[in-house]
C-alpha atoms as a PDB file:
ATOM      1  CA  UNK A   1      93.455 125.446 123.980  1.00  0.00           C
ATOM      2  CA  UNK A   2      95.440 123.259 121.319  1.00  0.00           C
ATOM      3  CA  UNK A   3      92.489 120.538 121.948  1.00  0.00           C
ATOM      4  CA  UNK A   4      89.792 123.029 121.160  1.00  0.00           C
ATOM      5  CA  UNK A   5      91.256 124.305 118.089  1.00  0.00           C
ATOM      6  CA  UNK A   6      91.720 120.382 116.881  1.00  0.00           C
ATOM      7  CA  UNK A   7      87.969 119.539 117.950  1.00  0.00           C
ATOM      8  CA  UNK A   8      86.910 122.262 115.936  1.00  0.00           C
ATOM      9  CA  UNK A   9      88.801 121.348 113.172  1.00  0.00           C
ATOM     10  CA  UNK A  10      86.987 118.362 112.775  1.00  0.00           C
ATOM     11  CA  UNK A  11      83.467 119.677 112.577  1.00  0.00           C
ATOM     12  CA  UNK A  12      85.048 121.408 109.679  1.00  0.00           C
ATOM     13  CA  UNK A  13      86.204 118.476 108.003  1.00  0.00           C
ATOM     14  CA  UNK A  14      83.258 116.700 108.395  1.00  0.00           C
ATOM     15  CA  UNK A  15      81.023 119.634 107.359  1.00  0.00           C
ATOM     16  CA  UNK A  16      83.262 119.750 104.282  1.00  0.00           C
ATOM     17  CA  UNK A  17      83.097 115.754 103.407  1.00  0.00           C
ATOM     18  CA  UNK A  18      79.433 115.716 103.276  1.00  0.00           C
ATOM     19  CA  UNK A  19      79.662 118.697 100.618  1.00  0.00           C
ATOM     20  CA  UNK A  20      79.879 115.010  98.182  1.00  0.00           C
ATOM     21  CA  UNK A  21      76.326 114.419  99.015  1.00  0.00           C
ATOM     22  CA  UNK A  22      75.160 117.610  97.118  1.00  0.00           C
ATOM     23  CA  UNK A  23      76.562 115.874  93.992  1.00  0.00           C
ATOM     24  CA  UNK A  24      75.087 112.868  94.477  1.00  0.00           C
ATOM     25  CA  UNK A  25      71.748 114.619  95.126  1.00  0.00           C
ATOM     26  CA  UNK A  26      72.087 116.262  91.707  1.00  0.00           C
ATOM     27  CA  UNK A  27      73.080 113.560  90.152  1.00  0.00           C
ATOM     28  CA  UNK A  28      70.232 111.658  91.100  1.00  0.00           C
ATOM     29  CA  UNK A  29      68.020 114.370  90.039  1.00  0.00           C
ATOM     30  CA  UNK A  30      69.604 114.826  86.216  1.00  0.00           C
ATOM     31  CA  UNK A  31      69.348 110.833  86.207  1.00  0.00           C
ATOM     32  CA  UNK A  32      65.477 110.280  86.797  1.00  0.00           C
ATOM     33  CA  UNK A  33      64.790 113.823  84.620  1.00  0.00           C
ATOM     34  CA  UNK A  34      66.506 112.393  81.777  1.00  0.00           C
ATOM     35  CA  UNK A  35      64.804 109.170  81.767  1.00  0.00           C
ATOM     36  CA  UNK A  36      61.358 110.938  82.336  1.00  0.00           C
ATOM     37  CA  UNK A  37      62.328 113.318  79.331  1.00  0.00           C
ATOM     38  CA  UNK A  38      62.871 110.168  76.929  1.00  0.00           C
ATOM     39  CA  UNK A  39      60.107 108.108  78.435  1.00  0.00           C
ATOM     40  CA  UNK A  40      57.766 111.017  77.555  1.00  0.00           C
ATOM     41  CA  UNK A  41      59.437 111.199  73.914  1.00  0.00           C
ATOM     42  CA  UNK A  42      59.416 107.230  73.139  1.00  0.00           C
ATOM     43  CA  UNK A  43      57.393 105.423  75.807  1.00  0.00           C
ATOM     44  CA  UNK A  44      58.468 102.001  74.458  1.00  0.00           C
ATOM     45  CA  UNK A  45      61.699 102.534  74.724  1.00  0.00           C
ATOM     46  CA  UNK A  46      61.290 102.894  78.378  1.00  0.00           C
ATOM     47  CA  UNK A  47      60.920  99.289  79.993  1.00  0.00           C
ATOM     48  CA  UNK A  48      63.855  98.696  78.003  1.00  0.00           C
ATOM     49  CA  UNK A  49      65.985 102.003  80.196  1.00  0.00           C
ATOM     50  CA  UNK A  50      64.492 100.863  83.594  1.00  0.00           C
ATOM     51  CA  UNK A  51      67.631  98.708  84.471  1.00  0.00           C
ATOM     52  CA  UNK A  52      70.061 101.664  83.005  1.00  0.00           C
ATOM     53  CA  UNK A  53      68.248 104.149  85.680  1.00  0.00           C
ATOM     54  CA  UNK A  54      68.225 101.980  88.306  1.00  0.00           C
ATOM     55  CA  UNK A  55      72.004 101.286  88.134  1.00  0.00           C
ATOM     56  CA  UNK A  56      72.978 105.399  87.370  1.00  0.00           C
ATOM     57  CA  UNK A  57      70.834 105.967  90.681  1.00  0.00           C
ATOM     58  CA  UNK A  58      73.037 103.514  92.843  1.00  0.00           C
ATOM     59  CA  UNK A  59      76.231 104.702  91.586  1.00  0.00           C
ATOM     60  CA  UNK A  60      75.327 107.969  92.236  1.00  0.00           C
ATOM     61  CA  UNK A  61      73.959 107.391  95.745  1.00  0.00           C
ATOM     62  CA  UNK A  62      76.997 105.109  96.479  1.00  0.00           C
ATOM     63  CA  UNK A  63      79.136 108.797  96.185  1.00  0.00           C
ATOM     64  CA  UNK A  64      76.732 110.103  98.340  1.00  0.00           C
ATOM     65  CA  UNK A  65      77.229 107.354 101.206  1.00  0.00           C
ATOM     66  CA  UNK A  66      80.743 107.048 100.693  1.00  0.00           C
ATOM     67  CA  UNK A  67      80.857 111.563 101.480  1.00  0.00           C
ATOM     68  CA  UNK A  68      78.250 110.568 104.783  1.00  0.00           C
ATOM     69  CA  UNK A  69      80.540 107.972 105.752  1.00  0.00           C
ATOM     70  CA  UNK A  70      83.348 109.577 105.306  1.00  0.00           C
ATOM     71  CA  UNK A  71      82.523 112.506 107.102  1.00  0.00           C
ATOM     72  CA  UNK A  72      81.389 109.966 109.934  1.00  0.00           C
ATOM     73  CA  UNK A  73      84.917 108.848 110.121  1.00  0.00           C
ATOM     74  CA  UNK A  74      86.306 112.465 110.394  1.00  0.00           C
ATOM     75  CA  UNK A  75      83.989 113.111 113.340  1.00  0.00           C
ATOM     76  CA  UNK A  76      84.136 109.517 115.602  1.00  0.00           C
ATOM     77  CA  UNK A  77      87.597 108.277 114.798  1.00  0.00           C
END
């Protein structure tokens, strides 16, 4: 019974640790709206934002990985 109780535990856990990848997902999303909202306002300022964007989006999908690989850890280890 004890095992059971421990198994289910861990889907718990894990169900919990991937809760991170929400963030990321809206992080992602406030990071490309922003830059569309100020490429639409000053479109030559844009080129100039690409590299900004393009690093925000990795950080923020890093979290994301770092919740699905976490919660891979809870399950398989």
């Amino acid at each position: 019974m004890e095992g059971n109780i421990e198994e289910g535990l861990k889907f718990v856990g894990a169900g919990l640790a991937t809760l991170g990848m929400i963030g990321a997902a809206i992080g992602v999303g406030n990071i490309f709206g922003s830059y569309l909202d100020a490429a639409m306002r000053n479109p030559s300022a844009a080129p100039q934002q690409f590299g900004n964007l393009i690093l925000g989006m990795a950080l923020a999908e890093a979290l994301g990985l770092f919740a699905f690989v976490i919660s891979m850890i809870i399950l398989f280890v």
